[in-house]
PDB file of N, CA and C in Angstrom:
ATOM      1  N   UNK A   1     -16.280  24.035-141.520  1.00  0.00           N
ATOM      2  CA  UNK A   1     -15.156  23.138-141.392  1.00  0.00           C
ATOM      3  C   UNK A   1     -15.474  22.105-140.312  1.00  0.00           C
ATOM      4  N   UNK A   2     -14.698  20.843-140.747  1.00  0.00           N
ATOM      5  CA  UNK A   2     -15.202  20.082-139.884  1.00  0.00           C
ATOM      6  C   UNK A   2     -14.287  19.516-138.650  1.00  0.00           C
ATOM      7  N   UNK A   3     -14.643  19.290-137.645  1.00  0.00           N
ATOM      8  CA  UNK A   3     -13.473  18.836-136.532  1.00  0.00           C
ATOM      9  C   UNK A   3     -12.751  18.020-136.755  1.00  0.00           C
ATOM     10  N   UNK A   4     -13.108  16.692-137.496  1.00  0.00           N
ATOM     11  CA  UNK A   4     -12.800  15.828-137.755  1.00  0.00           C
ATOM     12  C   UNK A   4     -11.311  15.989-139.309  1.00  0.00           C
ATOM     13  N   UNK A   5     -11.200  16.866-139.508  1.00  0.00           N
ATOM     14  CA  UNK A   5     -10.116  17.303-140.349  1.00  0.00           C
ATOM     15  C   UNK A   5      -9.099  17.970-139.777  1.00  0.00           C
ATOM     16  N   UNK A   6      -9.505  18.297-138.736  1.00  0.00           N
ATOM     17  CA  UNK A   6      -8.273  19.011-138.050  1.00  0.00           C
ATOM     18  C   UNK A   6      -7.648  18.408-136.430  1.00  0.00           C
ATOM     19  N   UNK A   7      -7.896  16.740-136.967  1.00  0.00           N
ATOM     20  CA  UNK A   7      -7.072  15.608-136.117  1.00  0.00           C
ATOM     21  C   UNK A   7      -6.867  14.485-137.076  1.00  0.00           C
ATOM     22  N   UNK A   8      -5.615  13.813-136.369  1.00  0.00           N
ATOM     23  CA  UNK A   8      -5.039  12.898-136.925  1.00  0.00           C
ATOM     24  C   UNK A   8      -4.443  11.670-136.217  1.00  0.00           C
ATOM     25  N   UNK A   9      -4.207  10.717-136.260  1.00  0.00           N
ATOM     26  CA  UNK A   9      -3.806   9.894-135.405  1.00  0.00           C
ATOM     27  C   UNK A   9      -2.591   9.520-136.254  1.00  0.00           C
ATOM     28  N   UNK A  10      -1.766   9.616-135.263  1.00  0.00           N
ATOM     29  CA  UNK A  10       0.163   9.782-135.355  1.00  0.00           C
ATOM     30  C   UNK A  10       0.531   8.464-136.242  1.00  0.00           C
ATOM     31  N   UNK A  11       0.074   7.247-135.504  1.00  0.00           N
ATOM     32  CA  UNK A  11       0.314   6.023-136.226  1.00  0.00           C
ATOM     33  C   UNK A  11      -0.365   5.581-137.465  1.00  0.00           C
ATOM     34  N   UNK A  12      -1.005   6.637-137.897  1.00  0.00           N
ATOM     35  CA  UNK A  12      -1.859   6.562-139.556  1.00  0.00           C
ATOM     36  C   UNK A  12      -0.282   6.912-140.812  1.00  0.00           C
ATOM     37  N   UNK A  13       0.371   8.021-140.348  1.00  0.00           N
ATOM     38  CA  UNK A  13       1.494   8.701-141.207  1.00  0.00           C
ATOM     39  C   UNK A  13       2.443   7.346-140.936  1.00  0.00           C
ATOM     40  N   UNK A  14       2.818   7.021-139.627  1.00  0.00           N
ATOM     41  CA  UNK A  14       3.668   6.373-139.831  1.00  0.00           C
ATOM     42  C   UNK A  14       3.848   4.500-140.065  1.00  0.00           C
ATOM     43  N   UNK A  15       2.845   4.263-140.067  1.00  0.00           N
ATOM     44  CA  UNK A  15       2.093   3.121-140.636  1.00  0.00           C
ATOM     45  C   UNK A  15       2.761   3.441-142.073  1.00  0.00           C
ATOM     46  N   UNK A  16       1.773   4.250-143.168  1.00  0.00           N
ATOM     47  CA  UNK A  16       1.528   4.215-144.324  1.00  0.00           C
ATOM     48  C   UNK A  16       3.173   4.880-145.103  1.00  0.00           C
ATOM     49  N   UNK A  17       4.219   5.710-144.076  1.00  0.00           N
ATOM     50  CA  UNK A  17       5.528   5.631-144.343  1.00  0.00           C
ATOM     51  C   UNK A  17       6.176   4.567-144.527  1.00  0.00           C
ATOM     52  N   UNK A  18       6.219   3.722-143.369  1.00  0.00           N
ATOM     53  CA  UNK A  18       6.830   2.302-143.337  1.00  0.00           C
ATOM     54  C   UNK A  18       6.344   1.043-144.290  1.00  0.00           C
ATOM     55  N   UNK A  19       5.308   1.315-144.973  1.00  0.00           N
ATOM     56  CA  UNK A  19       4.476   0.547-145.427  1.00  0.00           C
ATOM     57  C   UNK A  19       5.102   1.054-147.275  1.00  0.00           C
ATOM     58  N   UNK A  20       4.891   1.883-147.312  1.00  0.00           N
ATOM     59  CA  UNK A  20       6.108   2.369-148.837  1.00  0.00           C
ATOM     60  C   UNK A  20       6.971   2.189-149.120  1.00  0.00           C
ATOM     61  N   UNK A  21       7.549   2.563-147.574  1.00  0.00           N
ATOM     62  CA  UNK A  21       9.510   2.496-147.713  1.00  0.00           C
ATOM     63  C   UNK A  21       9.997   1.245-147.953  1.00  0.00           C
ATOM     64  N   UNK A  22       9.215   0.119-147.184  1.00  0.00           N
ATOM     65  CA  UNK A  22       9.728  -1.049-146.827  1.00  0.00           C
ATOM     66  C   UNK A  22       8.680  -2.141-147.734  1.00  0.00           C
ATOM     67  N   UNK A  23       7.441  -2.312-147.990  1.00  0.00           N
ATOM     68  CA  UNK A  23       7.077  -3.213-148.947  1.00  0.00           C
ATOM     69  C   UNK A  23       6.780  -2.848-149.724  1.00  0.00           C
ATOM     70  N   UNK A  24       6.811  -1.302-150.560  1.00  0.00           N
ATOM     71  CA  UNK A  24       6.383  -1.213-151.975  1.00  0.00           C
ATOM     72  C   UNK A  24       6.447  -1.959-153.168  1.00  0.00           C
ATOM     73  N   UNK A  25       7.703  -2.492-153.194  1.00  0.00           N
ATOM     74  CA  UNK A  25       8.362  -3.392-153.998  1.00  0.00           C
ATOM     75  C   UNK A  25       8.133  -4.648-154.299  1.00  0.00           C
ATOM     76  N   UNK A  26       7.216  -4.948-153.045  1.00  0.00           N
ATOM     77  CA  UNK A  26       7.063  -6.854-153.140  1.00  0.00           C
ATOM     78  C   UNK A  26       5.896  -7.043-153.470  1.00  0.00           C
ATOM     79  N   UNK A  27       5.417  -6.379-154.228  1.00  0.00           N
ATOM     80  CA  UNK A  27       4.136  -6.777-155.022  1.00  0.00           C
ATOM     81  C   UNK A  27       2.827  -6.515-154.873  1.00  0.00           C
ATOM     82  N   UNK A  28       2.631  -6.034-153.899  1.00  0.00           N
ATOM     83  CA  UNK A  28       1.334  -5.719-152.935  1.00  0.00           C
ATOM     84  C   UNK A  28       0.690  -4.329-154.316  1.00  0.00           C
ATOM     85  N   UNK A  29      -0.748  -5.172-154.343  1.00  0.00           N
ATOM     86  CA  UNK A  29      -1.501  -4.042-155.457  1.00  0.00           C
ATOM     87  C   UNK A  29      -1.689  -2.772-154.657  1.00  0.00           C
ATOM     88  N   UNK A  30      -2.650  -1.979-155.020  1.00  0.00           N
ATOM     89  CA  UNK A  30      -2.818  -0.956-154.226  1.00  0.00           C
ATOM     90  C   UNK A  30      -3.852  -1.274-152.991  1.00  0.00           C
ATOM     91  N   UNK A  31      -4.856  -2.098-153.859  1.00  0.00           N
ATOM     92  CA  UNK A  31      -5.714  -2.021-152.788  1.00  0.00           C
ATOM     93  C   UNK A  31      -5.171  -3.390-151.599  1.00  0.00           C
ATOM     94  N   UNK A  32      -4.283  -3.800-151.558  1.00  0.00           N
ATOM     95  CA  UNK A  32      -3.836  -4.685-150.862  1.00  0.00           C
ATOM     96  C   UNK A  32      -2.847  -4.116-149.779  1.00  0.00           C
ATOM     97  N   UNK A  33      -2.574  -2.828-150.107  1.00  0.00           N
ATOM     98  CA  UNK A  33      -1.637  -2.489-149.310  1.00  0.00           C
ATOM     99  C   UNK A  33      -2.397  -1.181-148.156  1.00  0.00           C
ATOM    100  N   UNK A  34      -3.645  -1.135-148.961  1.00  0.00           N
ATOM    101  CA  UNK A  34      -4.685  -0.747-148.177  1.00  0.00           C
ATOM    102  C   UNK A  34      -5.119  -1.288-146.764  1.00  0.00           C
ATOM    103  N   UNK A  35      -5.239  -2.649-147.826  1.00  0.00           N
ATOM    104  CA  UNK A  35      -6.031  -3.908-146.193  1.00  0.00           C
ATOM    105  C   UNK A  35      -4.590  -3.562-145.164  1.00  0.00           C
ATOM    106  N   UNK A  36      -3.395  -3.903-145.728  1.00  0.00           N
ATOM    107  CA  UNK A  36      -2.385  -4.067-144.852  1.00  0.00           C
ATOM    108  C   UNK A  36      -2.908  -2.883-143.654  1.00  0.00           C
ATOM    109  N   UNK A  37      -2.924  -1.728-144.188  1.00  0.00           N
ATOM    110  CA  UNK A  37      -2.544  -0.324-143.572  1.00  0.00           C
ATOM    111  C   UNK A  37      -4.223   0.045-142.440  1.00  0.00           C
ATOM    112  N   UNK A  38      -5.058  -1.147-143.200  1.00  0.00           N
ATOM    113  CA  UNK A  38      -6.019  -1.074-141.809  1.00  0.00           C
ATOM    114  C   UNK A  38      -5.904  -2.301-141.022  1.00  0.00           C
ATOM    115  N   UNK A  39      -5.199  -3.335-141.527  1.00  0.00           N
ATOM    116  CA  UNK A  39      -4.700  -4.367-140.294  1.00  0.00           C
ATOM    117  C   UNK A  39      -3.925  -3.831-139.565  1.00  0.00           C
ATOM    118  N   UNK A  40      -2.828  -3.278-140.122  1.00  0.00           N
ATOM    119  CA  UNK A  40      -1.528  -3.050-139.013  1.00  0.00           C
ATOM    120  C   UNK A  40      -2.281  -1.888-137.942  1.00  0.00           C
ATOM    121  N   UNK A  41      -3.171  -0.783-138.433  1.00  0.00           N
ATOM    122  CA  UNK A  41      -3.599  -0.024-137.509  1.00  0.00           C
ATOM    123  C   UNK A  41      -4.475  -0.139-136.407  1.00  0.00           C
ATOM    124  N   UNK A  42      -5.541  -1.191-137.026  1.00  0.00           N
ATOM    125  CA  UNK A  42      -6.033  -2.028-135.828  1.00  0.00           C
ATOM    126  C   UNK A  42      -5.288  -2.970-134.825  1.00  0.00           C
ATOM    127  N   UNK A  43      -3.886  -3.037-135.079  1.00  0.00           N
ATOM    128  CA  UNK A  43      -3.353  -3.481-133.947  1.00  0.00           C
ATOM    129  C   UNK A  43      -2.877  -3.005-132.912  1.00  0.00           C
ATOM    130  N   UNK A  44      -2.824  -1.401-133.329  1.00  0.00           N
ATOM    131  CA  UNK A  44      -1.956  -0.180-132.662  1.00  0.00           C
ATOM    132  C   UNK A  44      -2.517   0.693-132.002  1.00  0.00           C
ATOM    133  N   UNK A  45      -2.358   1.011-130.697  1.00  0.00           N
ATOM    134  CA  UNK A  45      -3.489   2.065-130.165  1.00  0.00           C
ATOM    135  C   UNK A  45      -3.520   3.355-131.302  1.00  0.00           C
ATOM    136  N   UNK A  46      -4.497   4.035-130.782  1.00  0.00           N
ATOM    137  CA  UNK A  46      -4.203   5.340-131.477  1.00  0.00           C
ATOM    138  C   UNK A  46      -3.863   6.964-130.348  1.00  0.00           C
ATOM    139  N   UNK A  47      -3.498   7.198-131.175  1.00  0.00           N
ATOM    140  CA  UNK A  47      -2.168   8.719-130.786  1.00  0.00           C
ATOM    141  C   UNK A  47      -2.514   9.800-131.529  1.00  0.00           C
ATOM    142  N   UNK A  48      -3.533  10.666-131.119  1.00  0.00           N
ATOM    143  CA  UNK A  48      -4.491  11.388-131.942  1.00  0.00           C
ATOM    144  C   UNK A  48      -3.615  13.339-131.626  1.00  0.00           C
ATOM    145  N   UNK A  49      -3.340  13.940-132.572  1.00  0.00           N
ATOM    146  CA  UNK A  49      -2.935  15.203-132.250  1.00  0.00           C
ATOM    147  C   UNK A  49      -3.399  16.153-133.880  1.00  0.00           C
ATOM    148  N   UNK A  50      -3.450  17.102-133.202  1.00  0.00           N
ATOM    149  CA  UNK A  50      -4.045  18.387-134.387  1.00  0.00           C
ATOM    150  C   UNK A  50      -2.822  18.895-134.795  1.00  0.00           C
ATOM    151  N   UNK A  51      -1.498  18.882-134.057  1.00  0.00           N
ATOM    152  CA  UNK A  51      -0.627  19.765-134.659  1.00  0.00           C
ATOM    153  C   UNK A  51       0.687  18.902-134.806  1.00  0.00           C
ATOM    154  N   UNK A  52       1.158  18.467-135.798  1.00  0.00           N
ATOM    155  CA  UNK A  52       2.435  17.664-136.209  1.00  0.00           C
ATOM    156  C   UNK A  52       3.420  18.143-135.333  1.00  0.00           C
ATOM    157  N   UNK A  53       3.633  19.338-134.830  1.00  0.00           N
ATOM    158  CA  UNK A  53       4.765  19.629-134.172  1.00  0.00           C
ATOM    159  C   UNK A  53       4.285  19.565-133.040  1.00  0.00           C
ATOM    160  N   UNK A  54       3.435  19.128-132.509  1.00  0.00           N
ATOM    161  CA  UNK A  54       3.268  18.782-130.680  1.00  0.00           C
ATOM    162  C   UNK A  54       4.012  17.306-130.909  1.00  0.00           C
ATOM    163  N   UNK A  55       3.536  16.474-131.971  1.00  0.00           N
ATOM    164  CA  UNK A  55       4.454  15.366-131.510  1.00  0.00           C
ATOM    165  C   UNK A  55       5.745  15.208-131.722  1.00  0.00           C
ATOM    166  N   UNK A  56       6.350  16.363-132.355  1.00  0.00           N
ATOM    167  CA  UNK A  56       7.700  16.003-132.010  1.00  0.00           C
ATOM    168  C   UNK A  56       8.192  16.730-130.482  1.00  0.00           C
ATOM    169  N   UNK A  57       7.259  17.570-130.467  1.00  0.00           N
ATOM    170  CA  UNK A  57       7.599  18.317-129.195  1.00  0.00           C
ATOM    171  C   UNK A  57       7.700  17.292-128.172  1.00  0.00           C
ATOM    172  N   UNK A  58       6.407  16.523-127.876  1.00  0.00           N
ATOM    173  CA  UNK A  58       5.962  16.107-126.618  1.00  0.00           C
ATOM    174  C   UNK A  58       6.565  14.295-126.548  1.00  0.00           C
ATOM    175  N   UNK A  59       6.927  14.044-127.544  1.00  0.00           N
ATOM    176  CA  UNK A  59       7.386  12.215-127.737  1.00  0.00           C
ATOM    177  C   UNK A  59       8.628  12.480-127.861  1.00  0.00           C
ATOM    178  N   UNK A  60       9.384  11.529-126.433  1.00  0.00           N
ATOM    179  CA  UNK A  60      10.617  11.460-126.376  1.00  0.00           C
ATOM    180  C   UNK A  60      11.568   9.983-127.117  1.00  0.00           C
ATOM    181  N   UNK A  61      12.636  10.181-127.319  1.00  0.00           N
ATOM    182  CA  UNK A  61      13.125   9.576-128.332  1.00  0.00           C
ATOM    183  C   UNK A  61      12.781   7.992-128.129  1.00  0.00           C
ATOM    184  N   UNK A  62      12.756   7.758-126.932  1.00  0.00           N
ATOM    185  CA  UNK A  62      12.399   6.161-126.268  1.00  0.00           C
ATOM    186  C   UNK A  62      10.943   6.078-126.908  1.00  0.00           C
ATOM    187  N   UNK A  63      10.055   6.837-126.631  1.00  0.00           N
ATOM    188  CA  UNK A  63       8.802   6.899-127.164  1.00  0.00           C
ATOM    189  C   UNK A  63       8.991   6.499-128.585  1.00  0.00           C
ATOM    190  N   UNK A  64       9.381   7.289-129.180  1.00  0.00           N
ATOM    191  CA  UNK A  64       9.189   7.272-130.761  1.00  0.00           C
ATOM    192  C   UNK A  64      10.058   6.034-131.358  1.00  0.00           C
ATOM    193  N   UNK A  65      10.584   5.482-130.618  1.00  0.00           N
ATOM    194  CA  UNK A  65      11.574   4.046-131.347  1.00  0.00           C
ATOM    195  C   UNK A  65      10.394   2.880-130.930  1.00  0.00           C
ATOM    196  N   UNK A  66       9.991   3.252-130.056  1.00  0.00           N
ATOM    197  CA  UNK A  66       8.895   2.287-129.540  1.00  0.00           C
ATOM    198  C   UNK A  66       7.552   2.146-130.416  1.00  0.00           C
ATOM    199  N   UNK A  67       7.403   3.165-130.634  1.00  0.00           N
ATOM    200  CA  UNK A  67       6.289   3.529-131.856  1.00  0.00           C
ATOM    201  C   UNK A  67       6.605   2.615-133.029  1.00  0.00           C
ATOM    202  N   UNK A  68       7.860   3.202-133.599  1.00  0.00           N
ATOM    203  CA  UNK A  68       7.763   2.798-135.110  1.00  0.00           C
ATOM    204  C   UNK A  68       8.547   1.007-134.846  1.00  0.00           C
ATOM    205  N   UNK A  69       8.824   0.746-133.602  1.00  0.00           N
ATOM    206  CA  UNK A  69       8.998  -0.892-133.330  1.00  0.00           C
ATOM    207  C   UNK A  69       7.595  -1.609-133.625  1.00  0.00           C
ATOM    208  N   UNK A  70       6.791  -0.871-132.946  1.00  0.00           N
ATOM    209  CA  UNK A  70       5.054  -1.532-133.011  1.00  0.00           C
ATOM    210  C   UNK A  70       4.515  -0.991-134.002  1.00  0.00           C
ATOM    211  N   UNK A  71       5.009  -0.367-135.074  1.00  0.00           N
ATOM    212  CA  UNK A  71       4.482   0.120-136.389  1.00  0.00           C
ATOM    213  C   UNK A  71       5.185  -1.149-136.740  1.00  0.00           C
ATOM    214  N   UNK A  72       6.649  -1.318-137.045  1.00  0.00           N
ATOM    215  CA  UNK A  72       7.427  -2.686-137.943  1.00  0.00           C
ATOM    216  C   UNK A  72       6.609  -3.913-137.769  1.00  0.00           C
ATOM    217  N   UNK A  73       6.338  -4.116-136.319  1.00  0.00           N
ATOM    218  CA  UNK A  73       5.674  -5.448-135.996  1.00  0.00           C
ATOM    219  C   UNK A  73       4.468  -5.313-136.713  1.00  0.00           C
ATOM    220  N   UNK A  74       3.386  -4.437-136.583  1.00  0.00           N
ATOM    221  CA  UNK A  74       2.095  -4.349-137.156  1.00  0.00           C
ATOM    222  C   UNK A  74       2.219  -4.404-138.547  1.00  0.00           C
ATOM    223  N   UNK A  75       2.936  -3.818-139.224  1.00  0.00           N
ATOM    224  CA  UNK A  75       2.626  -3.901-140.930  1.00  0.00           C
ATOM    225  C   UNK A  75       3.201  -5.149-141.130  1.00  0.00           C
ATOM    226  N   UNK A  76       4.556  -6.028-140.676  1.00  0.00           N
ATOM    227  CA  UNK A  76       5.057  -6.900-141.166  1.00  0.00           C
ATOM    228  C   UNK A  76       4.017  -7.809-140.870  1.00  0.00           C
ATOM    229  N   UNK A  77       3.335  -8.137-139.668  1.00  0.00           N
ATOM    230  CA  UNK A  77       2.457  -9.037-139.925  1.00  0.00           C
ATOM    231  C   UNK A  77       1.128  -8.878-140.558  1.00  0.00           C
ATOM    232  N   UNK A  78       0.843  -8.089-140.555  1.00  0.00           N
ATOM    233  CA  UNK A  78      -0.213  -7.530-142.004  1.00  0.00           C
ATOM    234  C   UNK A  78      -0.017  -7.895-143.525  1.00  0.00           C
ATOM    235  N   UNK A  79       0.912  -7.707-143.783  1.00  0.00           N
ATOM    236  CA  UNK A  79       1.829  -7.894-145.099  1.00  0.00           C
ATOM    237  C   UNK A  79       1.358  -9.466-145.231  1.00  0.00           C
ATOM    238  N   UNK A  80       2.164 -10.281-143.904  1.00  0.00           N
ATOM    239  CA  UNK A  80       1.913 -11.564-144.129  1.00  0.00           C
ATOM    240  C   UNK A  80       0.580 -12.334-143.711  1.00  0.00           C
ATOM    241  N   UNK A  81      -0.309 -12.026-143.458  1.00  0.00           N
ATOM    242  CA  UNK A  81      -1.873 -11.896-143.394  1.00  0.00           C
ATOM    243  C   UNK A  81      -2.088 -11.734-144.640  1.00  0.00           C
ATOM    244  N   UNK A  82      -2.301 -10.719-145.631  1.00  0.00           N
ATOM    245  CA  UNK A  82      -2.512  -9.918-146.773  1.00  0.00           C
ATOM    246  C   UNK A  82      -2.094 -11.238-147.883  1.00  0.00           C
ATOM    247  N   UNK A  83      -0.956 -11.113-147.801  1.00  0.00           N
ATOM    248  CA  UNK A  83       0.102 -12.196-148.600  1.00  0.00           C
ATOM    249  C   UNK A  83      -0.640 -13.826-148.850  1.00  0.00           C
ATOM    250  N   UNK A  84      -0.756 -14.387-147.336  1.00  0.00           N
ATOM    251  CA  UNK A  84      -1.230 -15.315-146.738  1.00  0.00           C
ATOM    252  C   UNK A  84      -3.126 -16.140-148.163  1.00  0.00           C
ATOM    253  N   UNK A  85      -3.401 -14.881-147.611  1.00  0.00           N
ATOM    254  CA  UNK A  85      -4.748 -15.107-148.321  1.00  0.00           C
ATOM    255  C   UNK A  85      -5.597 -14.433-149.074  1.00  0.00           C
ATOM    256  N   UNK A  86      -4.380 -14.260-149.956  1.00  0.00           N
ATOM    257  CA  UNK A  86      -4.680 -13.886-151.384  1.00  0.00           C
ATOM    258  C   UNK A  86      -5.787 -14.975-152.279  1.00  0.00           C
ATOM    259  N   UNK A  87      -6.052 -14.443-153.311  1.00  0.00           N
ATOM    260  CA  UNK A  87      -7.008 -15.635-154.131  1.00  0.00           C
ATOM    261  C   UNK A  87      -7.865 -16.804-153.251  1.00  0.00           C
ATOM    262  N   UNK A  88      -8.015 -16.458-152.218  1.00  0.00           N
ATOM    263  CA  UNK A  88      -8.609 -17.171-151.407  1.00  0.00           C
ATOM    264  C   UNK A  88     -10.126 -16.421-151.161  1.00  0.00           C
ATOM    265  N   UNK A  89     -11.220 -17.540-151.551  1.00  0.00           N
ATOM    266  CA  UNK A  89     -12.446 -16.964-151.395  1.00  0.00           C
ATOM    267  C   UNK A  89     -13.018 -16.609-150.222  1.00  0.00           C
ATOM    268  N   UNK A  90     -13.823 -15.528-150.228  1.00  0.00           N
ATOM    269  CA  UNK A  90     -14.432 -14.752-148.904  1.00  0.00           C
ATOM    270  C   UNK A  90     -15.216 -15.484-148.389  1.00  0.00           C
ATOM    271  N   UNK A  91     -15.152 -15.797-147.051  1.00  0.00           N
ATOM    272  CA  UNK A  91     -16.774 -16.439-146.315  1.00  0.00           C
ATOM    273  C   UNK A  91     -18.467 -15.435-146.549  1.00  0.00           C
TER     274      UNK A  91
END
């Protein structure tokens, strides 16, 4: 088994939650909603834990509104990045 399966970084789930809930609908293919979900994460530190219930344990509610504030900001401008330059040829 490998180490690397038994960590996760917090803002990967909730990235790719917010990213369903809120633009599934507006058209974004799959693999477009991909790019989104590695733009928005490269904007976001990462928050790495092995056990889902340490972070609810250990992130207090100020914490976690703060999180998914800089999750909203990161995917929405991803979305419009993504959106932006579509059909537009690669350098």
């Amino acid at each position: 088994m490998s180490i690397k399966e038994d960590i996760s970084n917090y803002y990967e789930d909730l990235v790719v939650d917010h990213l369903v809930d809120s633009f599934s609908q507006r058209g974004l293919t799959r693999e477009e909603m991909e790019d989104v979900a590695c733009l928005a994460l490269n904007q976001l530190p990462a928050r790495y834990y092995r056990y889902s219930v340490d972070m609810a344990f250990f992130l207090t509610g100020r914490e976690m509104e703060k999180m998914r504030s800089q999750v909203h900001d990161a995917v929405a401008a991803a979305v419009e990045y993504v959106i932006s330059h579509r059909n537009q040829p690669e350098d």
